[in-house]
Protein backbone atom coordinates (compact mmCIF):
# COMPACT_ATOMS: atom_id res chain seq x y z
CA UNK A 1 251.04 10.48 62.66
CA UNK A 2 251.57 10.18 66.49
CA UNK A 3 248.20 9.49 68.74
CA UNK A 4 249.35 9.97 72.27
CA UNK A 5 251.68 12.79 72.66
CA UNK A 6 253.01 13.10 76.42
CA UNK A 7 252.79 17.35 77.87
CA UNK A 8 256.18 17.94 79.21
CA UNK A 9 256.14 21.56 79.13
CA UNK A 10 254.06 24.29 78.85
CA UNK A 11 253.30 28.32 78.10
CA UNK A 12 250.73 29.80 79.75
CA UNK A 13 250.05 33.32 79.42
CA UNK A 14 246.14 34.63 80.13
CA UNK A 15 243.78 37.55 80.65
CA UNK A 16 240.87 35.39 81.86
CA UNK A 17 242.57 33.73 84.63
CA UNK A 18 239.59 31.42 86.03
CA UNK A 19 240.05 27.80 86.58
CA UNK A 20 243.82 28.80 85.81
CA UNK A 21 245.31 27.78 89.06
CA UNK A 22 243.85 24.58 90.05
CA UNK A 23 245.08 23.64 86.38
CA UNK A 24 247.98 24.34 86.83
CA UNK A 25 248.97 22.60 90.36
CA UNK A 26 247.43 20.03 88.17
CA UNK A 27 250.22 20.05 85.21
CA UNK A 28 252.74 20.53 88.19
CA UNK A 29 251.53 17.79 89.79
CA UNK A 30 252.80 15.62 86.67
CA UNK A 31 256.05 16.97 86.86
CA UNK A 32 255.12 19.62 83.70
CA UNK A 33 257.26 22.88 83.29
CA UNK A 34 255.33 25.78 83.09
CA UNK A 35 256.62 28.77 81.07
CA UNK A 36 254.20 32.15 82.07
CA UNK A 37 254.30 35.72 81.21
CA UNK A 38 253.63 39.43 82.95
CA UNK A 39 250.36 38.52 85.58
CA UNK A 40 249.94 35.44 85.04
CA UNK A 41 253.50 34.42 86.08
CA UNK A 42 252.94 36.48 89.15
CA UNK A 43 249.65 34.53 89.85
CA UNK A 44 251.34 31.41 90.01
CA UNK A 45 254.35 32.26 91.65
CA UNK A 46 251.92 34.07 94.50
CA UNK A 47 250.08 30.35 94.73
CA UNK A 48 253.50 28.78 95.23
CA UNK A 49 253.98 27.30 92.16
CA UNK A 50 257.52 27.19 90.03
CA UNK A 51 257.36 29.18 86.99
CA UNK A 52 259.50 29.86 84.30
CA UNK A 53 259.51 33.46 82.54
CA UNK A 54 259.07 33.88 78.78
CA UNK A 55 262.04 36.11 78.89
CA UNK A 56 264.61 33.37 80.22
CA UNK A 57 263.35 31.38 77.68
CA UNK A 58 264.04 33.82 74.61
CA UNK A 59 266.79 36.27 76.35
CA UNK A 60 264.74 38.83 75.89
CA UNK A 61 262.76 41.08 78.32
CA UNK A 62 258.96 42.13 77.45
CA UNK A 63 259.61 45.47 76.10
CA UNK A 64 257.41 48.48 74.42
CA UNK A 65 254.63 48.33 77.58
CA UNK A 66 254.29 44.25 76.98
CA UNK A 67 254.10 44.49 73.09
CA UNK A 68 256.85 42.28 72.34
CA UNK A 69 257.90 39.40 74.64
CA UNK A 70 256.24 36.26 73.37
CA UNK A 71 257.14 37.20 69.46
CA UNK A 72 260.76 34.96 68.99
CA UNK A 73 261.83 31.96 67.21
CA UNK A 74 262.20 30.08 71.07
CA UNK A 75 258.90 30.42 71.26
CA UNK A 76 257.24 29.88 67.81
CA UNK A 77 260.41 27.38 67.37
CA UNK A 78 259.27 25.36 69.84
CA UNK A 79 255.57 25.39 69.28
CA UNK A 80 256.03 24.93 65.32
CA UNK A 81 258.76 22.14 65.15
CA UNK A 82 257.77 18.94 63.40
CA UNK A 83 258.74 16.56 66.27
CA UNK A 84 259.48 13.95 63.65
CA UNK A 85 261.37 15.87 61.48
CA UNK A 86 265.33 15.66 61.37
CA UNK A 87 266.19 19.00 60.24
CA UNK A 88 263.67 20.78 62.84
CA UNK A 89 265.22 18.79 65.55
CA UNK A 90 268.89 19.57 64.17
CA UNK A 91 267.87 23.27 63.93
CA UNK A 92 266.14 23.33 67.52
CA UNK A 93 269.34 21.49 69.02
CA UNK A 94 271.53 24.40 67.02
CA UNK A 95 269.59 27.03 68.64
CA UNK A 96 268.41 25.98 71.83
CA UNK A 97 265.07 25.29 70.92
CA UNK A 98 263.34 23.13 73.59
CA UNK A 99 259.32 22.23 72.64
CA UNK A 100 256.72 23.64 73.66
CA UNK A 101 253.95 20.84 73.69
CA UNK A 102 251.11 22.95 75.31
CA UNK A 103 250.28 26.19 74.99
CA UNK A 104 247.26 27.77 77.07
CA UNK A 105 246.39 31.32 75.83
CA UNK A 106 243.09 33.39 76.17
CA UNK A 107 243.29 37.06 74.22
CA UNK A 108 243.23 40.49 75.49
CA UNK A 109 239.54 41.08 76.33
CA UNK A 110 239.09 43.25 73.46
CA UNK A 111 235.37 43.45 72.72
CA UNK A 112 234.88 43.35 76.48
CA UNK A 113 237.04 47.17 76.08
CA UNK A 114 234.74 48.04 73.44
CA UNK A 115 231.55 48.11 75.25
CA UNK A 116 232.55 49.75 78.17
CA UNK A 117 232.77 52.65 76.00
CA UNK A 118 237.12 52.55 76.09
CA UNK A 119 238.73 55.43 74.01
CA UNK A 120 240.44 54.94 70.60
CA UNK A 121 243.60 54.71 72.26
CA UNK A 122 242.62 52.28 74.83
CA UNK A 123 240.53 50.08 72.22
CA UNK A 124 243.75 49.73 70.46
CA UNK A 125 246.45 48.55 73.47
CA UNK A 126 243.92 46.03 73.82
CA UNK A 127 244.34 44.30 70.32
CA UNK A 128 246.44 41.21 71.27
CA UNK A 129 249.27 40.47 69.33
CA UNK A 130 251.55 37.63 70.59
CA UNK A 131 248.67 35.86 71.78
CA UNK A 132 246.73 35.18 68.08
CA UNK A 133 250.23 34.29 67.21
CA UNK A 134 251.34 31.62 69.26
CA UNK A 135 247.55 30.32 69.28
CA UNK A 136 248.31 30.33 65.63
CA UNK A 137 251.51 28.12 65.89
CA UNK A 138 250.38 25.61 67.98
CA UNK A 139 247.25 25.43 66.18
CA UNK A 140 248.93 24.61 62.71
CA UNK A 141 251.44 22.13 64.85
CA UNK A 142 247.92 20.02 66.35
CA UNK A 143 250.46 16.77 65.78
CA UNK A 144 252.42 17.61 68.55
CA UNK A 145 250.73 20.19 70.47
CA UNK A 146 247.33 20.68 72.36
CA UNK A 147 246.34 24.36 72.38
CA UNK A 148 243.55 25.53 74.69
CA UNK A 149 242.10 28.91 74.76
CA UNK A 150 239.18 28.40 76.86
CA UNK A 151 238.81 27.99 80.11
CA UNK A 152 235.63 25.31 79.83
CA UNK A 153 238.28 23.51 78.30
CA UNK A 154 240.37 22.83 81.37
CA UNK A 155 238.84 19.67 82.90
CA UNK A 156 238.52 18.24 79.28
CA UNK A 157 242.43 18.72 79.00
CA UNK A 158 242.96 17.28 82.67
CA UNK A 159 240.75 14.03 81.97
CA UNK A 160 242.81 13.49 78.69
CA UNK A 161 245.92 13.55 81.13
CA UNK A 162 244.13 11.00 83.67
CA UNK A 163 243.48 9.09 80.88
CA UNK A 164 246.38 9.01 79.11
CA UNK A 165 248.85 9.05 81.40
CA UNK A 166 250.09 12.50 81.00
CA UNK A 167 249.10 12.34 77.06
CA UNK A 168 246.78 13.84 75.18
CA UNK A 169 245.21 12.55 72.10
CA UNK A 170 244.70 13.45 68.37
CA UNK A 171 241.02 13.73 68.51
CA UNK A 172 241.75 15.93 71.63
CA UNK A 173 243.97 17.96 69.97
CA UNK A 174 242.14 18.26 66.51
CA UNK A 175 239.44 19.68 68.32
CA UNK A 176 241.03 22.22 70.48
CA UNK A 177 242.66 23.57 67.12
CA UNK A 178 239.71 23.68 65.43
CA UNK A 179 238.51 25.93 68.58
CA UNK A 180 241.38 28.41 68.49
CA UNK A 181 240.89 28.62 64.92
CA UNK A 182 238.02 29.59 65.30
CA UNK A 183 238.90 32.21 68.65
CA UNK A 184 241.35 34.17 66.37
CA UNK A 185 238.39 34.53 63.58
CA UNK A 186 236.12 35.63 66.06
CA UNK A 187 238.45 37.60 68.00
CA UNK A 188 240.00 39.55 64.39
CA UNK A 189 236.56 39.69 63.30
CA UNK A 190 235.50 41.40 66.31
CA UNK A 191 238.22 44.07 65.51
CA UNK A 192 237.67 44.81 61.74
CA UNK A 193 234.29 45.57 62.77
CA UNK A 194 234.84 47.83 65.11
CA UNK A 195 237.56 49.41 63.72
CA UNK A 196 235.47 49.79 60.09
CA UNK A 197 232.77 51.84 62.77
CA UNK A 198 235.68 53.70 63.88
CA UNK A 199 236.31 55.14 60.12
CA UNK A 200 232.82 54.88 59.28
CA UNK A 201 233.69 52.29 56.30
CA UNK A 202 229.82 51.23 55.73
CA UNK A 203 231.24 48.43 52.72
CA UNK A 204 234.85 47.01 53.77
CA UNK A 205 236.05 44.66 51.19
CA UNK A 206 236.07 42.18 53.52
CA UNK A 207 233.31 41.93 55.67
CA UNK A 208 233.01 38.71 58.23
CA UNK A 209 230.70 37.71 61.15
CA UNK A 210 231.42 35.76 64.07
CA UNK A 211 229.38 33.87 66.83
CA UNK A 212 229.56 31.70 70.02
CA UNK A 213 228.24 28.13 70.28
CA UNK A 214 225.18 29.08 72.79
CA UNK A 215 223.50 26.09 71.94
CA UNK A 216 222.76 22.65 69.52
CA UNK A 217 219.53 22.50 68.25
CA UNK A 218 217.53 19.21 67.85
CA UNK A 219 216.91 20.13 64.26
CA UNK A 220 216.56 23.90 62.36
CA UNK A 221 213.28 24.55 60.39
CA UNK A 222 212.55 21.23 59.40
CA UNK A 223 213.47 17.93 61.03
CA UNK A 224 215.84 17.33 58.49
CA UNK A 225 217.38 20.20 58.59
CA UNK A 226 220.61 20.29 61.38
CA UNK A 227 220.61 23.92 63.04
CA UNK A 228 222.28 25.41 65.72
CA UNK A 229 222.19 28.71 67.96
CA UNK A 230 225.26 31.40 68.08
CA UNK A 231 226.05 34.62 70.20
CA UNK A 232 227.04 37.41 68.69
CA UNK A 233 228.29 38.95 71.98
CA UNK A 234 226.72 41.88 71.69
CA UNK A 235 224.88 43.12 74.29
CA UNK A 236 221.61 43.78 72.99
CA UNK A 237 218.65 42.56 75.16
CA UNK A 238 216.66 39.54 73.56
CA UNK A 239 216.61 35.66 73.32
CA UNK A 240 220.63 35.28 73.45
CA UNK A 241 220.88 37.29 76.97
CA UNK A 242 217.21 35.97 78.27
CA UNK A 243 217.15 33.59 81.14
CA UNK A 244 214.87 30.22 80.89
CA UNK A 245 213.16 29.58 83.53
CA UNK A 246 211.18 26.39 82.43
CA UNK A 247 210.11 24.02 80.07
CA UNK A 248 212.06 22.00 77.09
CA UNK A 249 214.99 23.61 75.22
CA UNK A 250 213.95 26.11 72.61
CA UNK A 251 213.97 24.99 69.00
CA UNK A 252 215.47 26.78 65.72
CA UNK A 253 211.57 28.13 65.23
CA UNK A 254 210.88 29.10 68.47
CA UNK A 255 213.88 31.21 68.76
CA UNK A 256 213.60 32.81 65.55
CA UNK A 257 209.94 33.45 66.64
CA UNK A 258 210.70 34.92 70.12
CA UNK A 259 213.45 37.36 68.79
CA UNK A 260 210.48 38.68 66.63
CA UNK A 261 208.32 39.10 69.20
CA UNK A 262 210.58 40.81 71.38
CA UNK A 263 211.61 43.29 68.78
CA UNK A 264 208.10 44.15 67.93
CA UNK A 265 207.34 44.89 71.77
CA UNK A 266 210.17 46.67 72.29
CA UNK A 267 208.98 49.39 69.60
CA UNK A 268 206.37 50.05 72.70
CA UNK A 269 209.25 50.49 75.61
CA UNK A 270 208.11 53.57 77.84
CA UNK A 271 204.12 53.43 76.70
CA UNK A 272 201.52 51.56 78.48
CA UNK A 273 201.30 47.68 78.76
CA UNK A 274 201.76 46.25 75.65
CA UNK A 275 201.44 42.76 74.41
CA UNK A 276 202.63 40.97 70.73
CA UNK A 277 201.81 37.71 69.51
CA UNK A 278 203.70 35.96 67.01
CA UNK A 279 203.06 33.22 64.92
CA UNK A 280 205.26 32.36 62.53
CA UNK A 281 208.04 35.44 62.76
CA UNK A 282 204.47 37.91 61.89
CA UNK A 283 202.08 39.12 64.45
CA UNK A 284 198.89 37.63 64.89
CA UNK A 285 198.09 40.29 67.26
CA UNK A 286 199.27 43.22 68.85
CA UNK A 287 197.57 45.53 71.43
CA UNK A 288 198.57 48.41 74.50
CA UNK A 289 196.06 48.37 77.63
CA UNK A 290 195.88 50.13 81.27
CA UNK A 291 197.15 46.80 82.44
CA UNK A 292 199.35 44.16 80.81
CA UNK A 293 196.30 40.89 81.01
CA UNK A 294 194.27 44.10 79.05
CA UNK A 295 196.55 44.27 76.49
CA UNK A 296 197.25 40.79 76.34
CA UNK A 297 193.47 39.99 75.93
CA UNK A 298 193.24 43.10 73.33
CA UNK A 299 196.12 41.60 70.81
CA UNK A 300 194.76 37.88 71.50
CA UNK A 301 190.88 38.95 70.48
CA UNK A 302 192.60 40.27 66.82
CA UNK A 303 193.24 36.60 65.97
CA UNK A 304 192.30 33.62 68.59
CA UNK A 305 193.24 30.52 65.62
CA UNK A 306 196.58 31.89 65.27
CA UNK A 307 197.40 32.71 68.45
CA UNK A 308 196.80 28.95 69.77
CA UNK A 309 200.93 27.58 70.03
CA UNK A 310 202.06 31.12 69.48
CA UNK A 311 205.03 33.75 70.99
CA UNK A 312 204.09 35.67 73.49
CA UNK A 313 205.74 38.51 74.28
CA UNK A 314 205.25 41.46 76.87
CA UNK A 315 207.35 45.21 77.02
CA UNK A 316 206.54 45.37 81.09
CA UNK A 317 207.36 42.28 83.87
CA UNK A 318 205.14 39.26 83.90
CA UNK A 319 202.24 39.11 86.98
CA UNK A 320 200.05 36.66 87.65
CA UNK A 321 197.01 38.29 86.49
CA UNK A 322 198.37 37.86 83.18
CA UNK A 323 200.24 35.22 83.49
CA UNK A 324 196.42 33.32 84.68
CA UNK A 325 195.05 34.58 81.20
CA UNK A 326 198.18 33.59 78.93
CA UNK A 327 198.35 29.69 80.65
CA UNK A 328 194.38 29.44 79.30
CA UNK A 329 195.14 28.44 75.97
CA UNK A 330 198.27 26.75 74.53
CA UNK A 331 201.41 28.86 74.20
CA UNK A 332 205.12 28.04 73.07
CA UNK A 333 207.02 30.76 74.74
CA UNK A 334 206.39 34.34 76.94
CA UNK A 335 209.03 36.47 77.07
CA UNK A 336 209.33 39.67 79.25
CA UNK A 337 211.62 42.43 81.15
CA UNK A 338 211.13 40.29 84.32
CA UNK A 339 208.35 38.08 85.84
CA UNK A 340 207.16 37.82 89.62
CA UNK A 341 207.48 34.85 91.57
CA UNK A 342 203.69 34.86 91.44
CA UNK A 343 203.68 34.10 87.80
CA UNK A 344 206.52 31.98 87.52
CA UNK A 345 204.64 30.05 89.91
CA UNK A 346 201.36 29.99 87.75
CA UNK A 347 203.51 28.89 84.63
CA UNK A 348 205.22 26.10 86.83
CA UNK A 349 202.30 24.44 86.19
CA UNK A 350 202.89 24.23 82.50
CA UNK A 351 205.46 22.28 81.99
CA UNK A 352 205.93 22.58 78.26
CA UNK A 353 205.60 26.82 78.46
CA UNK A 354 208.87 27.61 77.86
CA UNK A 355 209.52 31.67 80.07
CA UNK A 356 212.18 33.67 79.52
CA UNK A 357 212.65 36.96 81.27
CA UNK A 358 215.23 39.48 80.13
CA UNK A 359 217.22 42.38 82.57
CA UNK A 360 215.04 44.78 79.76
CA UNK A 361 214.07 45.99 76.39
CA UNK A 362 215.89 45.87 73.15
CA UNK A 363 216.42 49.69 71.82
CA UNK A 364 214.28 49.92 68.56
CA UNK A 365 216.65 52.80 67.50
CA UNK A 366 219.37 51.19 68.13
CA UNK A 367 221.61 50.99 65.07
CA UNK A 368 223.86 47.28 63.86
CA UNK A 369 223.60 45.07 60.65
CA UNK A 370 221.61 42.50 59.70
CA UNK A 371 222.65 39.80 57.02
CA UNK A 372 220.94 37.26 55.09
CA UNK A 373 222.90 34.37 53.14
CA UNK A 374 221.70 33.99 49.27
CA UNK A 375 223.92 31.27 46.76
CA UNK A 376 227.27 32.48 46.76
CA UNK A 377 227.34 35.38 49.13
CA UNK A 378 225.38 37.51 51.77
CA UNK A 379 223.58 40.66 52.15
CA UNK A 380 224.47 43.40 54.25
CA UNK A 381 221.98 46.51 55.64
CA UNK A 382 221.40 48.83 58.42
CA UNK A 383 218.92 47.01 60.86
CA UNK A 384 215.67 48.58 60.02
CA UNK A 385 215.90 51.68 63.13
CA UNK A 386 213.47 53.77 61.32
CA UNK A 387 211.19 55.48 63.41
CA UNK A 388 208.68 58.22 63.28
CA UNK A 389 206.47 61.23 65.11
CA UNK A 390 203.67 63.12 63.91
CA UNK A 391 205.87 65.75 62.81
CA UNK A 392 207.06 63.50 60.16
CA UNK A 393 204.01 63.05 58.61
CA UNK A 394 202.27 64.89 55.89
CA UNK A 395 198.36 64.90 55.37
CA UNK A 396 197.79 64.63 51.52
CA UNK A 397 193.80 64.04 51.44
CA UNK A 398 191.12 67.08 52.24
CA UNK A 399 190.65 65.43 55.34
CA UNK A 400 193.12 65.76 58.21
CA UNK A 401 193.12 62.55 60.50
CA UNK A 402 191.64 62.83 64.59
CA UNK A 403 194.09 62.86 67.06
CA UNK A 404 192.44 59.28 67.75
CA UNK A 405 192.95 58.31 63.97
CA UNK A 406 197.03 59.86 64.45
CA UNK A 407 197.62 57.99 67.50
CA UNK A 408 196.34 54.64 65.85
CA UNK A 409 198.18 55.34 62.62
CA UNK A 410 201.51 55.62 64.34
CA UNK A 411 200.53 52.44 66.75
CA UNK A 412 199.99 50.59 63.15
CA UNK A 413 203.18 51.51 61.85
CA UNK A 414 205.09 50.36 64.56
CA UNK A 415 203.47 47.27 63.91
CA UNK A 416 203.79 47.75 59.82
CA UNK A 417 207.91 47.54 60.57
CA UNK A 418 207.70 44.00 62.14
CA UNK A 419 205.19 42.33 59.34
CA UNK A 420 206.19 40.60 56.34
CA UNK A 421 205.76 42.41 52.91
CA UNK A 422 202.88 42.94 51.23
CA UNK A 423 202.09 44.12 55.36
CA UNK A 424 198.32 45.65 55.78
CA UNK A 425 197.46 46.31 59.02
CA UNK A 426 194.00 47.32 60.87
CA UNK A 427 194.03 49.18 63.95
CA UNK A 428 190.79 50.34 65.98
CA UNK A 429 191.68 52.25 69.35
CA UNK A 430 195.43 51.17 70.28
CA UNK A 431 195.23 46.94 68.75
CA UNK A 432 195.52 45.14 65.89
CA UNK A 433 192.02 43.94 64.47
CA UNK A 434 193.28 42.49 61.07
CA UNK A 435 196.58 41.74 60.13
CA UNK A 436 197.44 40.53 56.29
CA UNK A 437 200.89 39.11 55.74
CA UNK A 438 203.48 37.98 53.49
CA UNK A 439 201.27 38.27 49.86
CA UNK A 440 202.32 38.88 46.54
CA UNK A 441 200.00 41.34 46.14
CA UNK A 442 198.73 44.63 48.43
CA UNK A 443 195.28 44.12 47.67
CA UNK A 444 195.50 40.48 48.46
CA UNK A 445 196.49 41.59 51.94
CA UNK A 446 194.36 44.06 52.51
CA UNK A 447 191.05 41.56 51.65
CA UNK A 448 192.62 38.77 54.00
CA UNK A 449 193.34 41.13 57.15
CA UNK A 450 189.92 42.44 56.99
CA UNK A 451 188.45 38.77 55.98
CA UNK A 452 189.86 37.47 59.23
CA UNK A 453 188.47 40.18 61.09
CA UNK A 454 185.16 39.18 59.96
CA UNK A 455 185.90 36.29 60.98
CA UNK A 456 187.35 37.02 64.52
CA UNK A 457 184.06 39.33 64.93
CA UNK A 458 181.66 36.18 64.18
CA UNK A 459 183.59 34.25 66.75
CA UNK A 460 183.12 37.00 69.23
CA UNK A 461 179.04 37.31 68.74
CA UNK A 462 179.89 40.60 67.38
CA UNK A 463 177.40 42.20 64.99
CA UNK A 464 180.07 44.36 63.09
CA UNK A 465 183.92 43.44 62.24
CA UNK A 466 186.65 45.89 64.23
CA UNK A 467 187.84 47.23 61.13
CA UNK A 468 185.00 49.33 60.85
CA UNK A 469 186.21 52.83 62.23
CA UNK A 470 189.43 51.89 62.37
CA UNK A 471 192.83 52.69 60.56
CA UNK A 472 194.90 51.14 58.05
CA UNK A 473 198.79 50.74 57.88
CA UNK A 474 200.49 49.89 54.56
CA UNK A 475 204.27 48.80 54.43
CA UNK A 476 204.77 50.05 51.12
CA UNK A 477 202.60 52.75 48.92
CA UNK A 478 199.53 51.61 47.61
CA UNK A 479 200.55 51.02 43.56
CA UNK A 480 196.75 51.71 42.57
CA UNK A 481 193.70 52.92 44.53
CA UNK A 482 192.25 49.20 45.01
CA UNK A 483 194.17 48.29 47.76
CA UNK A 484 192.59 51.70 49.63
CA UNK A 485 189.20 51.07 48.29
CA UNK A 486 189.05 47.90 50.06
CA UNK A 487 190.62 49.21 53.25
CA UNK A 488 187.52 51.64 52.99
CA UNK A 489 184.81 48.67 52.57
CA UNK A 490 186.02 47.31 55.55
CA UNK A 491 185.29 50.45 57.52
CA UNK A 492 188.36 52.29 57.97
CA UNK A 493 188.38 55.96 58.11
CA UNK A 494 192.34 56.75 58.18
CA UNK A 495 195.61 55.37 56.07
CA UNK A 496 199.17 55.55 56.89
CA UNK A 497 201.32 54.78 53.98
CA UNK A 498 204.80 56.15 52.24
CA UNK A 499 203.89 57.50 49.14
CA UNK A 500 205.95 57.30 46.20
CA UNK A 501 203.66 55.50 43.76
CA UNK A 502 203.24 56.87 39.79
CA UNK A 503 199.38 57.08 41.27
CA UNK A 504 200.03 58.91 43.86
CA UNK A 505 197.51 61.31 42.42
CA UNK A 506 194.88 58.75 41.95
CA UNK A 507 195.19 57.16 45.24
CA UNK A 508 194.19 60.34 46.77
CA UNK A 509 191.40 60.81 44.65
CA UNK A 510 190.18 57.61 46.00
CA UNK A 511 190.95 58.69 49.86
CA UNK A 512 189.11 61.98 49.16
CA UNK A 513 186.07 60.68 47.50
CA UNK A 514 185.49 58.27 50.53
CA UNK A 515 186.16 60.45 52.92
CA UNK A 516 189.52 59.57 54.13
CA UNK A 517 192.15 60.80 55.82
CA UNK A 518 195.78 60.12 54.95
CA UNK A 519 199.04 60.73 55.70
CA UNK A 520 202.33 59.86 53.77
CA UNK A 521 205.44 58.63 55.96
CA UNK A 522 208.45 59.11 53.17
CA UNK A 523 209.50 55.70 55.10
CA UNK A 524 209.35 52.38 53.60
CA UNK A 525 209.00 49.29 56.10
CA UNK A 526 209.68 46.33 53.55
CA UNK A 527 210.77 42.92 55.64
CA UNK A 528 211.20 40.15 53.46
């Protein structure tokens, strides 16, 4: 198996045309023939260079609007032919085969059509066929020829030449295969997806994702665990599209843990300041104020232990009055729609605070699928969009809530969504004052959110907990009336919950003979 393998011609036919033409004054340079197609031809010719057109080369002109002129055995002939094979050099000397030993090809910009919004028709004209081919070809033929379909490529390609004197290696060339491989996945993947949306297919029989190296990670959950970050390309706001502005690379956790805080904020875009605080993908506080330090102070008073080394995240721009409050105790990451240069100049302080700041929030209604790997497959779903209003509630107890009790209900349900199952969640006047998370059991959760509250109350010189008078969110019905029971020892006066359970009945017995209200969502919020 050859090593070096000298470039002596080439094909190069592109829709992303950056870095193209100081490449290729580069391959002229070294005396390479370049072969080019439609615009790109035209792009060289205009910068002076001698190209060749694909339809010399296979006697053919581009015909049907551009569909066909790359698809013929002079081209796939001379990107497929075994260089050290007699009867594919016979065959290419028969037909007037000469090789092809480079081949630079980026796709039509397909998903970049998509989300500008592009009609059926147009979505379609952009599905590139000739170029997944020939990437194809010369990715199967890596022995003899380098195939690049990136741009950031270029200068890797160029120092192989310098190196090599107008060679390029096997390692070289293994590797830019293995990258168009994995373009074409990406690239078909993008369009079976879409085109499944199109027909409203909700289980194709084949269903594949795709991502974009955005990053290597030091290690994923555990140090011994190796991780690494992808890009969907989608456009969704969040940790892929956020900008750092300082402090060390994010890690596997961190990023898992910002994308949960951001999601959970985002359920407050268009209300007052809000604040979350994550620890550990669950919120360790949550609140809304009449100014974003408020809030932030509101949702860090629910749970000060936790909140030491946790996510912060915000649903208006970062200032410095909150920005002076956050930098007071130890925190991994902020993230927010923005931040002034008055608190990226308090945070500059804090070298290991890692800011990110976003162009806005992510849409909690927005529909898209989520997956999750288990031994031998995955699991598909709708991203949990569910939302509600007061009109989708219905009062089952004597007692109808306040308005004060319905607007804290809702502002706990929100929350509910973004906890892990068994979720229990205490909310007194628009913030979290006792969260319970990730049990086996409801009632288990319900004791330990309003345990910690106790606790966070004792810490605060307060003479009563702040789950007394407030509200209770449940994830999931309440299977028998214990769970509720101790919701109402710890003082609250108001449940949210689906309903559902065989003791329905009986859990409203309980509500009534304490003298609760509750209301019954129809909505489940499990998050495992």
């Amino acid at each position: 198996m050859p090593n070096l393998v000298p470039i002596g011609r080439a094909l190069i036919s592109v829709s992303d045309k950056s870095g193209l033409l100081d490449l290729a004054r580069a391959l002229a340079a070294r005396g390479v023939e370049l072969i080019s197609t439609g615009g790109t031809s035209g792009m060289l010719r205009t910068a002076g260079l001698t190209v060749r057109d694909v339809a010399e080369v296979t006697g053919f002109p581009e015909m049907m609007d551009g569909r066909v002129k790359t698809l013929h055995p002079n081209v796939h002939g001379a990107l497929l032919a075994l260089r050290d094979d007699d009867e594919h050099l016979l065959a290419m000397a028969a037909h007037g085969i000469e090789p092809i030993d480079l081949l630079i090809v980026n796709l039509y910009p397909f998903e970049e059509t998509v989300a500008k919004g592009a009609d059926h028709a147009t979505c379609i004209e952009n599905i590139d066929i000739g170029g997944p081919a020939m990437i194809r070809a010369a990715s199967k033929n890596h022995k003899f020829v380098t195939v690049l379909t990136d741009p950031a490529d270029y200068q890797g390609l160029l120092d192989q030449l310098a190196a090599h004197d107008g060679a390029t290696t096997m390692a070289f060339r293994q590797k830019m295969a293995l990258a168009a491989y994995g373009k074409t996945a990406a690239y078909d993947t993008a369009v079976s997806n879409w085109l499944a949306g199109e027909i409203a297919e909700k289980t194709p029989r084949h269903r594949s994702f795709a991502g974009k190296l955005a990053q290597g990670l030091r290690y994923g959950e555990n140090p011994h665990q190796g991780a690494a970050f992808y890009t969907d390309g989608s456009k969704r706001e969040g940790v892929a599209t956020a900008k750092q502005w300082q402090g060390k690379e994010l890690s596997y956790n961190n990023i898992n843990d910002t994308d949960a805080a951001f999601e959970l904020v985002a359920e407050f875009a268009g209300d007052a300041p809000a604040c979350a605080i994550i620890k550990h993908a669950n919120p360790c506080g949550v609140a809304v104020g009449t100014t974003l330090a408020e809030a932030y102070l509101r949702a860090y008073d629910c749970d000060r232990t936790s909140a030491f080394g946790g996510i912060v995240a915000l649903n208006q721009p970062l200032d410095a009055a909150t920005a002076e409050k956050i930098v007071e105790i130890f925190t991994e990451v902020v993230i927010a729609p923005g931040a002034s240069d008055e608190a990226r100049a308090i945070f500059a302080a804090k070298k290991n605070l890692r800011l990110l700041t976003t162009a806005g929030l992510p849409d909690a209604r927005s529909q898209g699928l989520a997956f999750k790997q288990v031994a031998g497959g995955f699991l598909v779903q709708d991203r949990d969009a569910g939302v509600l209003s007061t009109r989708d509630l219905r009062v089952v107890t004597k007692r109808a809530p306040t308005d004060a009790e319905m607007a804290d209900m809702l502002f706990a349900w929100k929350v509910a969504k973004h906890v892990k199952s068994n979720a229990i969640i205490y909310v007194k006047n628009g913030a979290t004052v006792g969260v319970g998370a990730g049990q086996m059991s409801r009632i288990d959760s319900t004791r330990i959110a309003a345990r910690k509250s106790q606790d966070m109350a004792e810490a605060l010189g307060l003479p009563a907990p702040l789950t007394q008078g407030s509200v209770v969110a449940s994830d999931a019905f309440f299977p028998f009336a214990d769970g509720l029971v101790a919701a109402a020892e710890a003082g609250a006066t108001a449940i949210i919950q689906p309903g559902g359970s065989m003791r329905d009945d009986e859990v409203i017995a309980a509500a009534d003979a304490a003298g609760l209200a509750m209301v019954f969502t129809g909505m489940r919020h499990f998050r495992h």
